[in-house]
N, C-alpha and C. Protein backbone atom coordinates (compact mmCIF):
# COMPACT_ATOMS: atom_id res chain seq x y z
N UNK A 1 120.35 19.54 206.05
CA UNK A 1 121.62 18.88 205.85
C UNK A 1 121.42 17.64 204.96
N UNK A 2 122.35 17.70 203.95
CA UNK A 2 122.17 16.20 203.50
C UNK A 2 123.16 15.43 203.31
N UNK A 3 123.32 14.08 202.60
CA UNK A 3 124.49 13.27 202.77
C UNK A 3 124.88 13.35 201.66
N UNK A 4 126.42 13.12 201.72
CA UNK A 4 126.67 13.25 200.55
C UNK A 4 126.16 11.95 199.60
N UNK A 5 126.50 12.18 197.86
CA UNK A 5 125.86 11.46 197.32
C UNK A 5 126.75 10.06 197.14
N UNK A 6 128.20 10.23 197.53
CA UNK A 6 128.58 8.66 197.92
C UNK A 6 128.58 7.42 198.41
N UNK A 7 127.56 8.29 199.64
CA UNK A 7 126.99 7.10 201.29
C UNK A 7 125.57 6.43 200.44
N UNK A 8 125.11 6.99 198.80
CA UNK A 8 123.62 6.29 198.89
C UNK A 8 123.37 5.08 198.82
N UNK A 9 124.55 4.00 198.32
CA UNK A 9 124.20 2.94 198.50
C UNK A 9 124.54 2.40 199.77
N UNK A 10 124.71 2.86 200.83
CA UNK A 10 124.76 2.35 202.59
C UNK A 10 123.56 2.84 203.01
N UNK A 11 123.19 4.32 202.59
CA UNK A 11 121.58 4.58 202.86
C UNK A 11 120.50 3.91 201.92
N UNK A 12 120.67 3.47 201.18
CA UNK A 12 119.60 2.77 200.20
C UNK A 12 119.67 1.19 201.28
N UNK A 13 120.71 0.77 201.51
CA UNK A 13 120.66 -0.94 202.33
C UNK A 13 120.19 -0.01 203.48
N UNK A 14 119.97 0.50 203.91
CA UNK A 14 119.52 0.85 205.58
C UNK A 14 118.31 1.06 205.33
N UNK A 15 117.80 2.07 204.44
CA UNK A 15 116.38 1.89 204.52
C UNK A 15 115.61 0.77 203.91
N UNK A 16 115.98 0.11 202.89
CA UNK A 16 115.44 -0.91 202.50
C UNK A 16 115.38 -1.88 203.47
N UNK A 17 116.31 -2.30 203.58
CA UNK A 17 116.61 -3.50 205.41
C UNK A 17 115.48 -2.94 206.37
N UNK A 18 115.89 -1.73 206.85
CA UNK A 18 114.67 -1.10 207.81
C UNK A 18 112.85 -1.54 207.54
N UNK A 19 112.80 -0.86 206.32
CA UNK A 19 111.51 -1.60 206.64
C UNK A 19 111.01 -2.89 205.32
N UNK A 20 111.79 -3.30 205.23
CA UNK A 20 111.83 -4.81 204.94
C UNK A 20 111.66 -5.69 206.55
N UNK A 21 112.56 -5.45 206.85
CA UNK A 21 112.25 -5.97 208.47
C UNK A 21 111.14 -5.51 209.48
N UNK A 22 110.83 -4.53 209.18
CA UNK A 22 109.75 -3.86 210.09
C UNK A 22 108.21 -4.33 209.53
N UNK A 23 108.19 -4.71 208.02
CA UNK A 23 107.00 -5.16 207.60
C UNK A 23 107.13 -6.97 207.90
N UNK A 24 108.15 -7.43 207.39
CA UNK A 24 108.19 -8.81 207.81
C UNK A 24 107.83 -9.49 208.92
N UNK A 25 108.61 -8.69 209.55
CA UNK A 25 108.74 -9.08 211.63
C UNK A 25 107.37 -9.04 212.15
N UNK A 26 106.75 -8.24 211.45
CA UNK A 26 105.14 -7.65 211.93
C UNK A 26 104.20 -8.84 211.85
N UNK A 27 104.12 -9.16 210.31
CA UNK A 27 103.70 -10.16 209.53
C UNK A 27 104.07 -11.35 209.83
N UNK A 28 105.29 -11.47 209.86
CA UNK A 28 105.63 -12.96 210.93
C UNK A 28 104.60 -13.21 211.86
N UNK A 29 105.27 -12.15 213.23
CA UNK A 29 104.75 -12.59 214.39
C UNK A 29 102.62 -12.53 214.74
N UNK A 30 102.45 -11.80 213.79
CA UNK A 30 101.03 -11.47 213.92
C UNK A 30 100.55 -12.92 213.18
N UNK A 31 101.01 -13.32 211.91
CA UNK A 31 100.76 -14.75 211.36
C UNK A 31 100.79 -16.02 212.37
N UNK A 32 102.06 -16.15 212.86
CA UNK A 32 101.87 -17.14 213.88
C UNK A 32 102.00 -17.03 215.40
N UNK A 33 101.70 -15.90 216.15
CA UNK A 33 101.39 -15.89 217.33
C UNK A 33 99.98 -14.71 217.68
N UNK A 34 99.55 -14.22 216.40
CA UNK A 34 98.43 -13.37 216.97
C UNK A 34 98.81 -12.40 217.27
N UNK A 35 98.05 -11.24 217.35
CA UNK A 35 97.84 -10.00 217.60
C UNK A 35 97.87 -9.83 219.50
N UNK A 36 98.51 -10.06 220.20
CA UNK A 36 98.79 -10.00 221.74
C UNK A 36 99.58 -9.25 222.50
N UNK A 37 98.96 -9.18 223.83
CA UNK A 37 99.68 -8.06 224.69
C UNK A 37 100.86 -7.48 224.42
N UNK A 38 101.56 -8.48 224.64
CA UNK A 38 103.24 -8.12 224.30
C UNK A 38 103.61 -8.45 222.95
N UNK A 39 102.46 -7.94 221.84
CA UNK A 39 103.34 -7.74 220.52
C UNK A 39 104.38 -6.78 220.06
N UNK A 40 104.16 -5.90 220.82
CA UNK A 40 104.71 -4.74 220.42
C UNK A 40 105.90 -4.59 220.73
N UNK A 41 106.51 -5.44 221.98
CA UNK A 41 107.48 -5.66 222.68
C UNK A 41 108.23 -6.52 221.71
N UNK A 42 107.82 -7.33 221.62
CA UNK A 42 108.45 -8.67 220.76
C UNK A 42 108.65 -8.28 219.16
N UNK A 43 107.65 -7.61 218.79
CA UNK A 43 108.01 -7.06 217.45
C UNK A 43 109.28 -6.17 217.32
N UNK A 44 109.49 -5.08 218.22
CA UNK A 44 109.86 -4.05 218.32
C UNK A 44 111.93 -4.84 218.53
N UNK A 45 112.12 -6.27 219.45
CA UNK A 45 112.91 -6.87 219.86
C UNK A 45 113.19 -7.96 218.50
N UNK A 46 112.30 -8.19 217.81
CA UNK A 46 112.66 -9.18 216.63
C UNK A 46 113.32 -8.10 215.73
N UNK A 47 112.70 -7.15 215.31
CA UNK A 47 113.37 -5.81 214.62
C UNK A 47 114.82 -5.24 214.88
N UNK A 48 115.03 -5.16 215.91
CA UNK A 48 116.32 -5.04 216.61
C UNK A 48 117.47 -6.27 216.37
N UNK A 49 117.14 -7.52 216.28
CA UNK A 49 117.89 -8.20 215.91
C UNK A 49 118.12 -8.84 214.88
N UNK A 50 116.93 -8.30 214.04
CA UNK A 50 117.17 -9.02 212.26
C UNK A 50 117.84 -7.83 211.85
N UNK A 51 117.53 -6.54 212.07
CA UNK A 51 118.09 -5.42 210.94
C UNK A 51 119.37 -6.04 210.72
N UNK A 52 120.13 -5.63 211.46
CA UNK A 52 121.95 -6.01 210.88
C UNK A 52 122.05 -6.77 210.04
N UNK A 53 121.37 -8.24 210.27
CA UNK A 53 121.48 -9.05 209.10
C UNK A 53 120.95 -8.69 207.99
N UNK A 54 119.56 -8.29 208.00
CA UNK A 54 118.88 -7.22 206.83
C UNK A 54 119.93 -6.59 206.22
N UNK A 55 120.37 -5.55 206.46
CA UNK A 55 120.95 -4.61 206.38
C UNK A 55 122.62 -4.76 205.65
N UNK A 56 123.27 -5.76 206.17
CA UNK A 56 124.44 -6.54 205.77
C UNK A 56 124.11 -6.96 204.25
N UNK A 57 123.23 -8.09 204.30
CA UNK A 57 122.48 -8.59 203.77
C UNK A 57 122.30 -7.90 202.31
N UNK A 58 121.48 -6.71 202.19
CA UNK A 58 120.66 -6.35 201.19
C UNK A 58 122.02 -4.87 200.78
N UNK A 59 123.05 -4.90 201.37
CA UNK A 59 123.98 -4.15 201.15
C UNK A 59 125.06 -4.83 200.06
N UNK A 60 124.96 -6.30 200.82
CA UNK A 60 126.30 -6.66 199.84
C UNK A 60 125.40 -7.52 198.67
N UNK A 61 123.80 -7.72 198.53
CA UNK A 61 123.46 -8.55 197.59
C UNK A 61 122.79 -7.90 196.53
N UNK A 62 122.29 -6.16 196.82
CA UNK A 62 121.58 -5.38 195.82
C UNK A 62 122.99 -4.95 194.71
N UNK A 63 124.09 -4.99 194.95
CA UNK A 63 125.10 -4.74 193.39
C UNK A 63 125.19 -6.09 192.37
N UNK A 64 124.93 -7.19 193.46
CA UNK A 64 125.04 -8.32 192.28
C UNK A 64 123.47 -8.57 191.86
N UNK A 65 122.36 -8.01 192.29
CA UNK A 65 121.28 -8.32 191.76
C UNK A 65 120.76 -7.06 190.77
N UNK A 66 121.17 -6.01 191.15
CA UNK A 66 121.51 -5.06 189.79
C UNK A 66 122.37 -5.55 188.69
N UNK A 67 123.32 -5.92 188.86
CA UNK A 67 123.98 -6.70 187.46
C UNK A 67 123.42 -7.76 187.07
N UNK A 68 122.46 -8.68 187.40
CA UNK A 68 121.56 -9.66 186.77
C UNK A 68 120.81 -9.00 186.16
N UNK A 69 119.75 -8.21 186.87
CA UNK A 69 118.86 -7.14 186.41
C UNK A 69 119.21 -6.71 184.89
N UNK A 70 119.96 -5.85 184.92
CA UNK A 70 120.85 -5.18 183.91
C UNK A 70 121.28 -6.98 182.60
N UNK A 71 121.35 -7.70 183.05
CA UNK A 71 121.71 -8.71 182.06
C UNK A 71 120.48 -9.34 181.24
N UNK A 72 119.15 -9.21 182.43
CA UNK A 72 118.37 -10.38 181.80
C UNK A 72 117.34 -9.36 181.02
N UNK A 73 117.63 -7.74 181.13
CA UNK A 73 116.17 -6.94 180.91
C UNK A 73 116.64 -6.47 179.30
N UNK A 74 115.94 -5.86 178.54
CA UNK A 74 116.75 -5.36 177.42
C UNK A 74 116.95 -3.50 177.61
C-alpha cells in the first residue's frame, strides 16, 4: 500500500522530525547525563515529547527554507 503522492510533504516532516529527534535526544542525554540505567526510559520519554514540536516545526519551516535554498544556489 502506498500513500498517496500529496501527503509527501507531512511524511517528509514526520520522518525527518522522527529521527532528527531520535538522534538528538540520544546525544543530548548521553552528553550530559551518561550512558545509565534508566537511559532508555528517559530517552525513549524525551522522544515522545519533542517529536510534535519537531515535527510541527520542520513541517511549517522546510517550504520557507526550500525557497531560500532555491534563491541563494544557482
Amino acid at each position: 500500500m502506498k500513500i498517496p503522492a500529496r501527503y509527501a510533504p507531512i511524511l517528509f516532516g514526520a520522518l525527518l522530525s522522527a529521527v532528527m529527534v531520535t538522534i538528538v535526544s540520544a546525544f543530548v542525554i548521553a552528553t550530559t547525563q551518561g550512558l545509565h540505567p534508566g537511559f532508555l526510559g528517559q530517552w525513549a520519554k524525551s522522544c515522545a515529547t519533542t517529536w510534535p514540536v519537531a515535527f510541527v516545526s520542520v513541517t511549517l519551516i522546510a517550504p520557507v527554507v526550500r525557497r531560500l535554498v532555491a534563491r541563494i544556489t544557482a
